[in-house]
C-alpha atoms as a PDB file:
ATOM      1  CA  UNK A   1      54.630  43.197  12.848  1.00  0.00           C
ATOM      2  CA  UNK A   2      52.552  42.881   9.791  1.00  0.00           C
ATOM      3  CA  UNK A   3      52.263  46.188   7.651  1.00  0.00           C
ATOM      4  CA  UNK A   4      48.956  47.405   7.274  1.00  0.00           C
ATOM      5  CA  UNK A   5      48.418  46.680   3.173  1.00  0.00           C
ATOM      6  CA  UNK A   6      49.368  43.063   4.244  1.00  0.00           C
ATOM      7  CA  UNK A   7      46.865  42.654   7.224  1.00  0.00           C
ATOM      8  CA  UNK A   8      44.255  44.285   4.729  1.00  0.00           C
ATOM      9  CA  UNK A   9      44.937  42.024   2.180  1.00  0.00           C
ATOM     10  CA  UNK A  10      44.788  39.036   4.260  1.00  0.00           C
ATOM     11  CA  UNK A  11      40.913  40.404   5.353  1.00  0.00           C
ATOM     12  CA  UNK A  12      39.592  40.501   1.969  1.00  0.00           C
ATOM     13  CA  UNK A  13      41.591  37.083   0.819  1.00  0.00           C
ATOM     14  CA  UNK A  14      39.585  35.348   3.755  1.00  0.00           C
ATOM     15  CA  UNK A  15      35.978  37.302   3.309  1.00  0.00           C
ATOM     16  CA  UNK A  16      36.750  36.208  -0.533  1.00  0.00           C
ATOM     17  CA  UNK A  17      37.620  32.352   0.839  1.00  0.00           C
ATOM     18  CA  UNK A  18      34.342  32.460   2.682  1.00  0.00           C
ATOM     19  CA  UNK A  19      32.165  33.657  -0.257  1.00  0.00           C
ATOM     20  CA  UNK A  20      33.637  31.422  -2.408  1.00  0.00           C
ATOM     21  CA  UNK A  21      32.535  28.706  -0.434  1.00  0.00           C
ATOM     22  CA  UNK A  22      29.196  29.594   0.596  1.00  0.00           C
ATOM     23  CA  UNK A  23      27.804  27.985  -2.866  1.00  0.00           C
ATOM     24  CA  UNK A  24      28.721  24.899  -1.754  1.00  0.00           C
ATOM     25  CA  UNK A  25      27.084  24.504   1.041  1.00  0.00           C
ATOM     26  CA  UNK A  26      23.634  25.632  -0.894  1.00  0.00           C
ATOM     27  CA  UNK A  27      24.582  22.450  -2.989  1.00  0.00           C
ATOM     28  CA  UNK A  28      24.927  19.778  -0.226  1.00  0.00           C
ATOM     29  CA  UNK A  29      21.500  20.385   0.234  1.00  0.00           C
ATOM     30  CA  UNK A  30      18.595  18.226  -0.850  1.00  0.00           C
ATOM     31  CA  UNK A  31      16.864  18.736  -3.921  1.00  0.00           C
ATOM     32  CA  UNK A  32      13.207  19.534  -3.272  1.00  0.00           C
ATOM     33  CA  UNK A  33      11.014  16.668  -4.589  1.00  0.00           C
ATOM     34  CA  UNK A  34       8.478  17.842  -7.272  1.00  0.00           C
ATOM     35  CA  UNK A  35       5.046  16.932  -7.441  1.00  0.00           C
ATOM     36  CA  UNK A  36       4.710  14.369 -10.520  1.00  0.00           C
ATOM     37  CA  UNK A  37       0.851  16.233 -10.533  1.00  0.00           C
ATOM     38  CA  UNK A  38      -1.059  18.440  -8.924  1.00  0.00           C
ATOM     39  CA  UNK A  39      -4.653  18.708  -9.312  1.00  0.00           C
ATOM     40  CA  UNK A  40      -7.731  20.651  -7.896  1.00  0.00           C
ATOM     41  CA  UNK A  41     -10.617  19.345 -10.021  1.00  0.00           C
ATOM     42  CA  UNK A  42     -14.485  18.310  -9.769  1.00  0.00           C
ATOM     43  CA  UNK A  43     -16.071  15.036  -9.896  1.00  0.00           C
ATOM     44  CA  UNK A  44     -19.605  16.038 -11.801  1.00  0.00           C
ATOM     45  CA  UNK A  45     -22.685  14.227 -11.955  1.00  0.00           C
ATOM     46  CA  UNK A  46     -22.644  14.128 -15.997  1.00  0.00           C
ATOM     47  CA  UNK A  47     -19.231  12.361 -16.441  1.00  0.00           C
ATOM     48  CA  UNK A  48     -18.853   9.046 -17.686  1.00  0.00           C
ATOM     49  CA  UNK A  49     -19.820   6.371 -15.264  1.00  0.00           C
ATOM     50  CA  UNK A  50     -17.106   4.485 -13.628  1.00  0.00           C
ATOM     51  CA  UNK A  51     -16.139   1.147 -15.321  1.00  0.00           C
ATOM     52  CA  UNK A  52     -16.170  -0.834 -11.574  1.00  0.00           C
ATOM     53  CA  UNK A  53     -18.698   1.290  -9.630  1.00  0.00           C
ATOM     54  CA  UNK A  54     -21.418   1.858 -12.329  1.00  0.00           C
ATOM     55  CA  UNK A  55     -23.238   4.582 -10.432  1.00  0.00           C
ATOM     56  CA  UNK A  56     -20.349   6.528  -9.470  1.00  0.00           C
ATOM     57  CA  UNK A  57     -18.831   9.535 -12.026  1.00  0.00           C
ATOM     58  CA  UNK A  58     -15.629   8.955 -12.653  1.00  0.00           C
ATOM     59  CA  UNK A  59     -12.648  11.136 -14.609  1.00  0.00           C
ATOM     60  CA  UNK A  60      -8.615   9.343 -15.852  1.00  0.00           C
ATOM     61  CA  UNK A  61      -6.029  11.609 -15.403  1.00  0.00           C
ATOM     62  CA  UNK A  62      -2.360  10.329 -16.996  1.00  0.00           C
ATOM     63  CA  UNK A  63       1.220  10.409 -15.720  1.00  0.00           C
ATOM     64  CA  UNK A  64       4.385   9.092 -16.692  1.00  0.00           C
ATOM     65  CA  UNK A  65       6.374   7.653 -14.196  1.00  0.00           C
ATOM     66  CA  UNK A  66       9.868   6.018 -13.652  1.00  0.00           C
ATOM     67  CA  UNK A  67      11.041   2.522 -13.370  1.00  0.00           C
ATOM     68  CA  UNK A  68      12.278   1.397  -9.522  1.00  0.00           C
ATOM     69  CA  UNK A  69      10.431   4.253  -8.139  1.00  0.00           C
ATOM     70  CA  UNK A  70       7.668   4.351  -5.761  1.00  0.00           C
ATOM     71  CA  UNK A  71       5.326   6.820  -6.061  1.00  0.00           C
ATOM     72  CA  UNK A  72       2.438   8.357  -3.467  1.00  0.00           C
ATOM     73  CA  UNK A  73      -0.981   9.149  -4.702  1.00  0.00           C
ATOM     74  CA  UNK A  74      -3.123  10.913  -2.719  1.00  0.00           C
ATOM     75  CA  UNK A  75      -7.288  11.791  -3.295  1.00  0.00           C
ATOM     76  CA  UNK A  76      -9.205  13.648  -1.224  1.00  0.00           C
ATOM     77  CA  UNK A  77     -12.708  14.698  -1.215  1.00  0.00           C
ATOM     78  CA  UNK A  78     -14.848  16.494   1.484  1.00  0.00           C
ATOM     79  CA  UNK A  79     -18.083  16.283  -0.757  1.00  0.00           C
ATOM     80  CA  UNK A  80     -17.580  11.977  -1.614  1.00  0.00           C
ATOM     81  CA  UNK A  81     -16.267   8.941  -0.274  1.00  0.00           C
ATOM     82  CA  UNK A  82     -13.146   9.007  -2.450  1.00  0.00           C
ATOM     83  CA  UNK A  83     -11.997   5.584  -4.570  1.00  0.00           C
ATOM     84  CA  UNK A  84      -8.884   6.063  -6.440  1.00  0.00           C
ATOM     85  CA  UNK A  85      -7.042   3.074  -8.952  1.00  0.00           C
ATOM     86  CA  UNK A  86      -4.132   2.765 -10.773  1.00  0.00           C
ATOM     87  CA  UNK A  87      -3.826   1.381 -14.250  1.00  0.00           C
ATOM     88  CA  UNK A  88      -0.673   0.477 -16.325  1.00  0.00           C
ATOM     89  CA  UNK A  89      -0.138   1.217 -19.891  1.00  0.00           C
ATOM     90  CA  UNK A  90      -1.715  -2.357 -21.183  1.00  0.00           C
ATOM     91  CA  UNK A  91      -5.369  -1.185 -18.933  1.00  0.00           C
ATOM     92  CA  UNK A  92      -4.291  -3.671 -15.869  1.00  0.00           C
ATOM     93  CA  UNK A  93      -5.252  -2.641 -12.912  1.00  0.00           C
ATOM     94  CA  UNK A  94      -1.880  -2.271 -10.427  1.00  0.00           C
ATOM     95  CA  UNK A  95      -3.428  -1.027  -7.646  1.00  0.00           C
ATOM     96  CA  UNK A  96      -6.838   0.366  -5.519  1.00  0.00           C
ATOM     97  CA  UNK A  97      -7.863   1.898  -2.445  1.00  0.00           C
ATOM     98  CA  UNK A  98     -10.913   3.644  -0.758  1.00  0.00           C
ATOM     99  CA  UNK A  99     -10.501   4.589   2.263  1.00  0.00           C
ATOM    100  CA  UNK A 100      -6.752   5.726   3.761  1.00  0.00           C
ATOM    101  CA  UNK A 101      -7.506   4.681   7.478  1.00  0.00           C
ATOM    102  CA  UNK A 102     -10.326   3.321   9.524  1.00  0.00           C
ATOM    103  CA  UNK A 103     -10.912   7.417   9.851  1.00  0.00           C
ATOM    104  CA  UNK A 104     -11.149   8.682   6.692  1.00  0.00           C
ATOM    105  CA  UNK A 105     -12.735   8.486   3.450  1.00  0.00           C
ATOM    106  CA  UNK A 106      -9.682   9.730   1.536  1.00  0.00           C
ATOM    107  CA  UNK A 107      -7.497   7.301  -0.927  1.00  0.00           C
ATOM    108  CA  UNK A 108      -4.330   6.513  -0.736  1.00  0.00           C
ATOM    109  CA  UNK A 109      -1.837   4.105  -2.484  1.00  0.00           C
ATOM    110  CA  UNK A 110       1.802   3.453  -2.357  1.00  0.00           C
ATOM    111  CA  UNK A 111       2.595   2.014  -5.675  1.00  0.00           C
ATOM    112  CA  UNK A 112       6.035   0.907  -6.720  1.00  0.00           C
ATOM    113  CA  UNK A 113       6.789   0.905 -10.477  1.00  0.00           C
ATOM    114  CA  UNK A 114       8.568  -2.277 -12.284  1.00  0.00           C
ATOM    115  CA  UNK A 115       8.041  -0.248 -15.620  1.00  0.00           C
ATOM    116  CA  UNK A 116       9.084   3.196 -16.915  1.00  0.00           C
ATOM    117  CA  UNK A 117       5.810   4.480 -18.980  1.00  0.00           C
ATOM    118  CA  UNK A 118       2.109   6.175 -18.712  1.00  0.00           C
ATOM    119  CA  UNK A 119      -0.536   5.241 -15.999  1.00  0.00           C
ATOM    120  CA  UNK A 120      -3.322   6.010 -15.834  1.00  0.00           C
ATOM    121  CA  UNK A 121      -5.433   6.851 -12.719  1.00  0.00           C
ATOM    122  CA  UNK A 122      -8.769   6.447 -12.369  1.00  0.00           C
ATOM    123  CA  UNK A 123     -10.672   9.271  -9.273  1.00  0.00           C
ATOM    124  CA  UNK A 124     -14.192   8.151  -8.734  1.00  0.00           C
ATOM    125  CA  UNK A 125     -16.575   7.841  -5.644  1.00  0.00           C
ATOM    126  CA  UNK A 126     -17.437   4.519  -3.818  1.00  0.00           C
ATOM    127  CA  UNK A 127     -20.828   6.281  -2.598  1.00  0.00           C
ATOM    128  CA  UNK A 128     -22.301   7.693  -6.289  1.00  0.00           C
ATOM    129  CA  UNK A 129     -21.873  11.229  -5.339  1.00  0.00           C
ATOM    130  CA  UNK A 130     -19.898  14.044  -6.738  1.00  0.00           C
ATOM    131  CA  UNK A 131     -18.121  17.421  -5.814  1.00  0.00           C
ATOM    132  CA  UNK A 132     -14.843  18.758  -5.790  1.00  0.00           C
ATOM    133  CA  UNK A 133     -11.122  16.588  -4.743  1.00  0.00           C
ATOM    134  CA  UNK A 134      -7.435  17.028  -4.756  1.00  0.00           C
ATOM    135  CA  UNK A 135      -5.180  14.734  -6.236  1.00  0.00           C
ATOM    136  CA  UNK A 136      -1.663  14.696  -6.053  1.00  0.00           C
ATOM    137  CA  UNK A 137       1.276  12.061  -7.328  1.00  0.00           C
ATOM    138  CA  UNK A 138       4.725  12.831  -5.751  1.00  0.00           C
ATOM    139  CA  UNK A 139       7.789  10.154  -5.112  1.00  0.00           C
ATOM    140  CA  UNK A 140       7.547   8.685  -1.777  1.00  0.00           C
ATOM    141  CA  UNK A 141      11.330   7.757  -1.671  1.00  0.00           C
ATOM    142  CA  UNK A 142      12.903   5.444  -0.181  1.00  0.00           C
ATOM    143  CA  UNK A 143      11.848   5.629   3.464  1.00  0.00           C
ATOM    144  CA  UNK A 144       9.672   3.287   5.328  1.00  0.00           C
ATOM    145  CA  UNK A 145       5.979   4.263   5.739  1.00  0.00           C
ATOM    146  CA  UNK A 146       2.998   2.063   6.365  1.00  0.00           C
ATOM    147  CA  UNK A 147       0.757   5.071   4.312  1.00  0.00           C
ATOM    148  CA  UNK A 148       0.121   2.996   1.852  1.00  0.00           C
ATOM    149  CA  UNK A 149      -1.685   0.281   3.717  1.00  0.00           C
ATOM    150  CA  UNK A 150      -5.509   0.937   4.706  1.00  0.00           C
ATOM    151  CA  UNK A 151      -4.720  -1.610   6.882  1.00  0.00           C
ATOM    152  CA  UNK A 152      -3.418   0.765   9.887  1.00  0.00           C
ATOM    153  CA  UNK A 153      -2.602  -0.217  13.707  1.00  0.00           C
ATOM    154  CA  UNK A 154      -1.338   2.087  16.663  1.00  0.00           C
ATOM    155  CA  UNK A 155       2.352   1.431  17.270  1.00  0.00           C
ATOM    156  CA  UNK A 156       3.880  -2.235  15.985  1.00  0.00           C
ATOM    157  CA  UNK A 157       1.365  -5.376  15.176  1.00  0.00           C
ATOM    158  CA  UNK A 158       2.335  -8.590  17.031  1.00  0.00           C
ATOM    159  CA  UNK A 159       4.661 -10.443  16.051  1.00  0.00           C
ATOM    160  CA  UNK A 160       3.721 -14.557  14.556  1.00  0.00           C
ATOM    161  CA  UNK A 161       6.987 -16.085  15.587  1.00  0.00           C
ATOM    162  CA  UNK A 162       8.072 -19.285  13.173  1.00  0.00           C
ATOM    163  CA  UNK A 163       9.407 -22.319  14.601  1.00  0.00           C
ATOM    164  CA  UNK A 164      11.178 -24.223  12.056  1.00  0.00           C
ATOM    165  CA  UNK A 165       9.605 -22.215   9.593  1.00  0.00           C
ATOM    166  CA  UNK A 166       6.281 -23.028  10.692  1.00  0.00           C
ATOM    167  CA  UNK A 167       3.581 -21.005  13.214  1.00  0.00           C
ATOM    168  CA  UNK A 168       0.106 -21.617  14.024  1.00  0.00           C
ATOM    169  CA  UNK A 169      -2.417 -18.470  15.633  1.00  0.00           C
ATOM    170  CA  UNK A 170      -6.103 -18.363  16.965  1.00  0.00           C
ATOM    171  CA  UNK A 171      -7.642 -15.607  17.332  1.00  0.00           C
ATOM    172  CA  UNK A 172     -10.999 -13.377  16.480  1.00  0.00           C
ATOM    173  CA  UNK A 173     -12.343 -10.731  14.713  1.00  0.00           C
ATOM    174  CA  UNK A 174     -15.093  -8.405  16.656  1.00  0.00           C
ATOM    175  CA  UNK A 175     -16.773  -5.389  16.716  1.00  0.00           C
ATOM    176  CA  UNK A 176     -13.913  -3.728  19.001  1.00  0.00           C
ATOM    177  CA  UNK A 177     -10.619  -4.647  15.916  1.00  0.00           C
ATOM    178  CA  UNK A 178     -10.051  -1.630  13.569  1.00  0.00           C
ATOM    179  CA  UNK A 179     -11.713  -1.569  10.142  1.00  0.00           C
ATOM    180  CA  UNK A 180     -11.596  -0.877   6.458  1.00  0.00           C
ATOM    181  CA  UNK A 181     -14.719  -0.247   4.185  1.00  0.00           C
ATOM    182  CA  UNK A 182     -16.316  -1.778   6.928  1.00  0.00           C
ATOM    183  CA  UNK A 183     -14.755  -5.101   7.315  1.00  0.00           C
ATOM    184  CA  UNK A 184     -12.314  -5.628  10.650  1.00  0.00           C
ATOM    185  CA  UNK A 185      -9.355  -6.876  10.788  1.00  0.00           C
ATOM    186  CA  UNK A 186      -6.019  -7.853  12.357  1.00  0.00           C
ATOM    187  CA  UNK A 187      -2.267  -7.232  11.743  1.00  0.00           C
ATOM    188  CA  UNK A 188       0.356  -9.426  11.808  1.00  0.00           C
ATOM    189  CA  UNK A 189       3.974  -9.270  11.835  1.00  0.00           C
ATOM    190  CA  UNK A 190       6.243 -11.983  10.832  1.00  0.00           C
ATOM    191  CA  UNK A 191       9.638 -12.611   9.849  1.00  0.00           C
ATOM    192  CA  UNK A 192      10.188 -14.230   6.528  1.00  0.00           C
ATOM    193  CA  UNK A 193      13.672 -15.961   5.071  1.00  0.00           C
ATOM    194  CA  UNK A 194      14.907 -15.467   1.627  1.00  0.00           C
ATOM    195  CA  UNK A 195      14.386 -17.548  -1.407  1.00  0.00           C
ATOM    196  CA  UNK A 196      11.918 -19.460   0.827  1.00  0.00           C
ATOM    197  CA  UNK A 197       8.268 -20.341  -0.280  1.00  0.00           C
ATOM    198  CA  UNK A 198       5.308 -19.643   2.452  1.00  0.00           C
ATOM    199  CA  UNK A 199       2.214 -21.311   2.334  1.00  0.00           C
ATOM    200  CA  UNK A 200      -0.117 -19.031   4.521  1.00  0.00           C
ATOM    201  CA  UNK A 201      -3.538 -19.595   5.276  1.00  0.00           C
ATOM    202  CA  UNK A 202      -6.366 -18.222   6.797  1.00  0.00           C
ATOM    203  CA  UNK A 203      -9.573 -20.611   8.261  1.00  0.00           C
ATOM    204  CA  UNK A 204     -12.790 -19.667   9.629  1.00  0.00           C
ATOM    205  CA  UNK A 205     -13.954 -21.735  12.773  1.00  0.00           C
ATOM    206  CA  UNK A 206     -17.437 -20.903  11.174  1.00  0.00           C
ATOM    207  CA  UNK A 207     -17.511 -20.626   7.466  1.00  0.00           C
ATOM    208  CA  UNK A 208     -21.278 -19.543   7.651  1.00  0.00           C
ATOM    209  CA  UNK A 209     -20.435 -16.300  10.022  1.00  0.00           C
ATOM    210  CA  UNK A 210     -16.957 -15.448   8.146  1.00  0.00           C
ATOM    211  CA  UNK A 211     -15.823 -15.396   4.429  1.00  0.00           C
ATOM    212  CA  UNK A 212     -12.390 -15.348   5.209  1.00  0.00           C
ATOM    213  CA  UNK A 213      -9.769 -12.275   2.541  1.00  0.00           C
ATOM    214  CA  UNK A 214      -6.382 -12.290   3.409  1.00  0.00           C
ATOM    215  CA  UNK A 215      -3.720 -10.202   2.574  1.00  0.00           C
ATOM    216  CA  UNK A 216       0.189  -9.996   2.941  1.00  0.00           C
ATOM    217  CA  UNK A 217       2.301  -6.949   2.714  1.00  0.00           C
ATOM    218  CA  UNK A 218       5.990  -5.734   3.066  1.00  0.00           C
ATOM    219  CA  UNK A 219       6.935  -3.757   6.210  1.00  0.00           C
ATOM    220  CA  UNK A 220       5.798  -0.513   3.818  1.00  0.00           C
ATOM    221  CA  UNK A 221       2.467  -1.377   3.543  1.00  0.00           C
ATOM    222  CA  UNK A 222       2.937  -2.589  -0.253  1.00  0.00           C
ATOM    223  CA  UNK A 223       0.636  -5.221  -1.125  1.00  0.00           C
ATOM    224  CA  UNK A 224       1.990  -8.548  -2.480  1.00  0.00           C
ATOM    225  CA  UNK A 225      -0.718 -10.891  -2.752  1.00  0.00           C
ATOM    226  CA  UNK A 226      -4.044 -11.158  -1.929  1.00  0.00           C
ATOM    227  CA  UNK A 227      -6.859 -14.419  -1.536  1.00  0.00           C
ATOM    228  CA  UNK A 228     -10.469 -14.786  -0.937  1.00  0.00           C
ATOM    229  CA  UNK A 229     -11.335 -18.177  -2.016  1.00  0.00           C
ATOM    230  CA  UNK A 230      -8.349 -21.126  -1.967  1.00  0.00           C
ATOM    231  CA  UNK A 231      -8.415 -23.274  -4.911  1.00  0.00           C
ATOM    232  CA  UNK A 232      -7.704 -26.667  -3.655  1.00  0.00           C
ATOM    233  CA  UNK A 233      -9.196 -30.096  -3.349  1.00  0.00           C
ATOM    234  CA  UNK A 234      -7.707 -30.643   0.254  1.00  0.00           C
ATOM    235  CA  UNK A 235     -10.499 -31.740   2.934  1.00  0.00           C
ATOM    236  CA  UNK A 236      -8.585 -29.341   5.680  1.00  0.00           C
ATOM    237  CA  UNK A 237      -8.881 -26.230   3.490  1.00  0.00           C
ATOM    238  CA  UNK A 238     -12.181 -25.281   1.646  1.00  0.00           C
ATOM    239  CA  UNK A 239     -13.660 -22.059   0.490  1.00  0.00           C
ATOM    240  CA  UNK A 240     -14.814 -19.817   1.870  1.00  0.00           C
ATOM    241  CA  UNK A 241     -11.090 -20.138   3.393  1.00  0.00           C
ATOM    242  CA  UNK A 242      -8.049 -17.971   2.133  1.00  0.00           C
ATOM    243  CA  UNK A 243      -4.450 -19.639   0.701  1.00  0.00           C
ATOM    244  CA  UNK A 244      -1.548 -17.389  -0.687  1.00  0.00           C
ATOM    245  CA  UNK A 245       1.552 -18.967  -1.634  1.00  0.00           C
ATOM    246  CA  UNK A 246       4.500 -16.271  -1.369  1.00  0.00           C
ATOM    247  CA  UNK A 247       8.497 -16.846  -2.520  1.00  0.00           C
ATOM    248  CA  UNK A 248      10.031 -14.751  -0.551  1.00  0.00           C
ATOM    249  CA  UNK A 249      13.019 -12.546  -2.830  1.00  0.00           C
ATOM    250  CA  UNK A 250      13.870 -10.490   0.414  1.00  0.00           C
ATOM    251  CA  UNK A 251      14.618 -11.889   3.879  1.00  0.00           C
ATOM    252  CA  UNK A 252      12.663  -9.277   6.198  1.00  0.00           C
ATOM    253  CA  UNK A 253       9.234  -8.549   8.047  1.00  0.00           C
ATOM    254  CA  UNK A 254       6.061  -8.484   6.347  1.00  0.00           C
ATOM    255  CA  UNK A 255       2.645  -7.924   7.587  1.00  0.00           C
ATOM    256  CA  UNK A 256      -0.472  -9.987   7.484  1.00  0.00           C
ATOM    257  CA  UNK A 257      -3.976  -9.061   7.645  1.00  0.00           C
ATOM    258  CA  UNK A 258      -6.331 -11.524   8.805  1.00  0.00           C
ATOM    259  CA  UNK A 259     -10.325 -10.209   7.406  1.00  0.00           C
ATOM    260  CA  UNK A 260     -13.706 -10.729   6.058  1.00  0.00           C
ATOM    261  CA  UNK A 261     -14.658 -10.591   1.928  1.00  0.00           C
ATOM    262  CA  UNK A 262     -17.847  -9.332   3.298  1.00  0.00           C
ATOM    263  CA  UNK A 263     -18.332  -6.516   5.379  1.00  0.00           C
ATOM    264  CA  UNK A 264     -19.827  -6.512   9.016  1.00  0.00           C
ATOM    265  CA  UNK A 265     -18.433 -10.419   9.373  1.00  0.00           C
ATOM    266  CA  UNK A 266     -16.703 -11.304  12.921  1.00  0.00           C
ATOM    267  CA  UNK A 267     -15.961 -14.463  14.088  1.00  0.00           C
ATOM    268  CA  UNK A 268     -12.669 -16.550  15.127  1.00  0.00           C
ATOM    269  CA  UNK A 269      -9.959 -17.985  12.770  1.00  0.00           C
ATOM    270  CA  UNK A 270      -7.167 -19.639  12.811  1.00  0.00           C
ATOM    271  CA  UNK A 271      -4.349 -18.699  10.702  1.00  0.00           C
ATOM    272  CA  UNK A 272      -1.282 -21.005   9.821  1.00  0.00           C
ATOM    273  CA  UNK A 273       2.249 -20.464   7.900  1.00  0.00           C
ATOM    274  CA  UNK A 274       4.178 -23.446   6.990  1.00  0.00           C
ATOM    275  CA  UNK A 275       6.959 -23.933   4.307  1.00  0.00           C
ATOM    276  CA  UNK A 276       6.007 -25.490   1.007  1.00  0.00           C
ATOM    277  CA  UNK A 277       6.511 -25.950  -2.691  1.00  0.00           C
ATOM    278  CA  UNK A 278       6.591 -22.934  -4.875  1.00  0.00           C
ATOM    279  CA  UNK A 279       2.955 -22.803  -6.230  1.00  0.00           C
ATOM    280  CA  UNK A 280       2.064 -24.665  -9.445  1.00  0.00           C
ATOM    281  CA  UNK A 281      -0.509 -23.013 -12.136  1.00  0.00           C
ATOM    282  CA  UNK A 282      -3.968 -22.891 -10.966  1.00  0.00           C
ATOM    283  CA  UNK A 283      -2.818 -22.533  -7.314  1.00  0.00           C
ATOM    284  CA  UNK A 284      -1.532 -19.171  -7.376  1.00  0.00           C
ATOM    285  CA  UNK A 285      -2.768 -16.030  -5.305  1.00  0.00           C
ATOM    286  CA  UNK A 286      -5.716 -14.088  -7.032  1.00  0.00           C
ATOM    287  CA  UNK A 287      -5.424 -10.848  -6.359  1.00  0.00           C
ATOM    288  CA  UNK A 288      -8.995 -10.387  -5.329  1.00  0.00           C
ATOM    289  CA  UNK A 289     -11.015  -7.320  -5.119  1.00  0.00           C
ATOM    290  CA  UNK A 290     -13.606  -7.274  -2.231  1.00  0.00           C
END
């Protein structure tokens, strides 16, 4: 049998054991992610007019951010239709958005940075009005959201399965297909190889009813390259058709929207993946603002 100093010693050496280790457990957890910027501002009929939409107000607001990061940028408006853009140090435009989801007239871009520096974004309103927003700029880490897209669908989009690296789908766009600024469209999934090159395009059955815009993503919703008109002198591929020409660097899914440069356009299509050629100068995707 113990005596009693020993049993009350071993007490406080164990309560002392468990303190000690309580700060370490207060460690192990997560760091809180902190906004890059918060703002609550207002959008006035006086500022300076808005370099793409000439009747609209528009104010910059700059933020530095880091290299291999991507960040979420958020604007949101109950007095406008909100339009937000993001420029890089040099004044090139990276990356737009007006409306979030078919539902909303909030903005929202995913933007991943290649370049540690300042950026610049630019909150104005697609409609000319003005009135009080929100704007916020906070790392969206590393897991997988389709956010960034405006170009939303309930649960997965079908998949476009490739036969020997090739795939051919009809279809339509119609009043009943989701839309974005007004303009339907339809999600694709597909499964792309490594290193390969992708030439994807997008025809109209009826170039008079539908100006085709297409658009591929990554499984995130980040854009990678976007087409209105082709530039090509081949008689099976003409504007008002779409052609992007991707080199795939990671073997994965990626998404494809099929939709109109034009809003209120329907119609059927037919879009068509085959493997090609990297693209030579003058062919490349235009990244294409509708």
């Amino acid at each position: 049998m113990l005596p009693r100093y020993s049993l009350g010693l071993m007490i406080v050496l164990f309560a002392s054991a468990l303190v000690s280790v309580s700060p370490l457990h207060s460690q192990d957890k997560k760091k809180k992610v902190e906004p890059v910027l918060t703002k609550s501002d207002v959008l006035k009929a006086d500022d300076p007019r808005d370099t793409q939409w000439k009747s609209s107000p528009a104010r910059s607001y700059t933020v530095t951010l880091e290299k291999g990061k991507r960040y979420l940028i958020e604007l949101k408006s109950a007095s406008f239709d909100a339009y937000l853009r993001v420029h890089d140090a040099d004044g090139k435009r990276i990356a737009f958005n007006d409306d979030a989801g078919p539902e909303t007239l909030d903005a929202r871009i995913i933007v991943p940075i290649e370049k540690a520096g300042d950026y610049k974004i630019v909150v104005t309103s697609r409609d000319g009005k003005a009135g009080k927003f929100s704007l916020s700029v906070i790392e969206a880490g590393k897991q997988p959201t389709q956010t960034g897209s405006p170009y939303r669908v309930k649960g997965k989009p079908p998949e476009i399965k490739l036969e020997k690296g090739k795939a051919t789908h009809s279809d339509e766009l119609n009043e009943k297909d989701p839309t974005h600024t007004r303009r339907s469209y339809k999600v694709y999934a597909v499964k792309l190889d490594a290193g390969k090159t992708y030439r994807i395009d997008l025809k109209a059955k009826d170039a008079s009813q539908l100006d085709c815009y297409l658009v591929v993503e990554t499984a995130e919703g980040d854009t990678l390259a976007t087409n209105d008109d082709v530039a090509t002198k081949e008689k099976d591929i003409q504007p008002p058709d779409s052609r992007i020409v991707l080199t795939v660097k990671d073997a994965g899914t990626y998404r494809i929207i099929a939709t109109s440069l034009l809003p209120n356009q329907a119609g059927r299509f037919t879009l068509e993946i085959a493997p090609t050629e990297p693209a030579k100068k003058g062919e490349e995707s235009k990244k294409n603002k509708k």
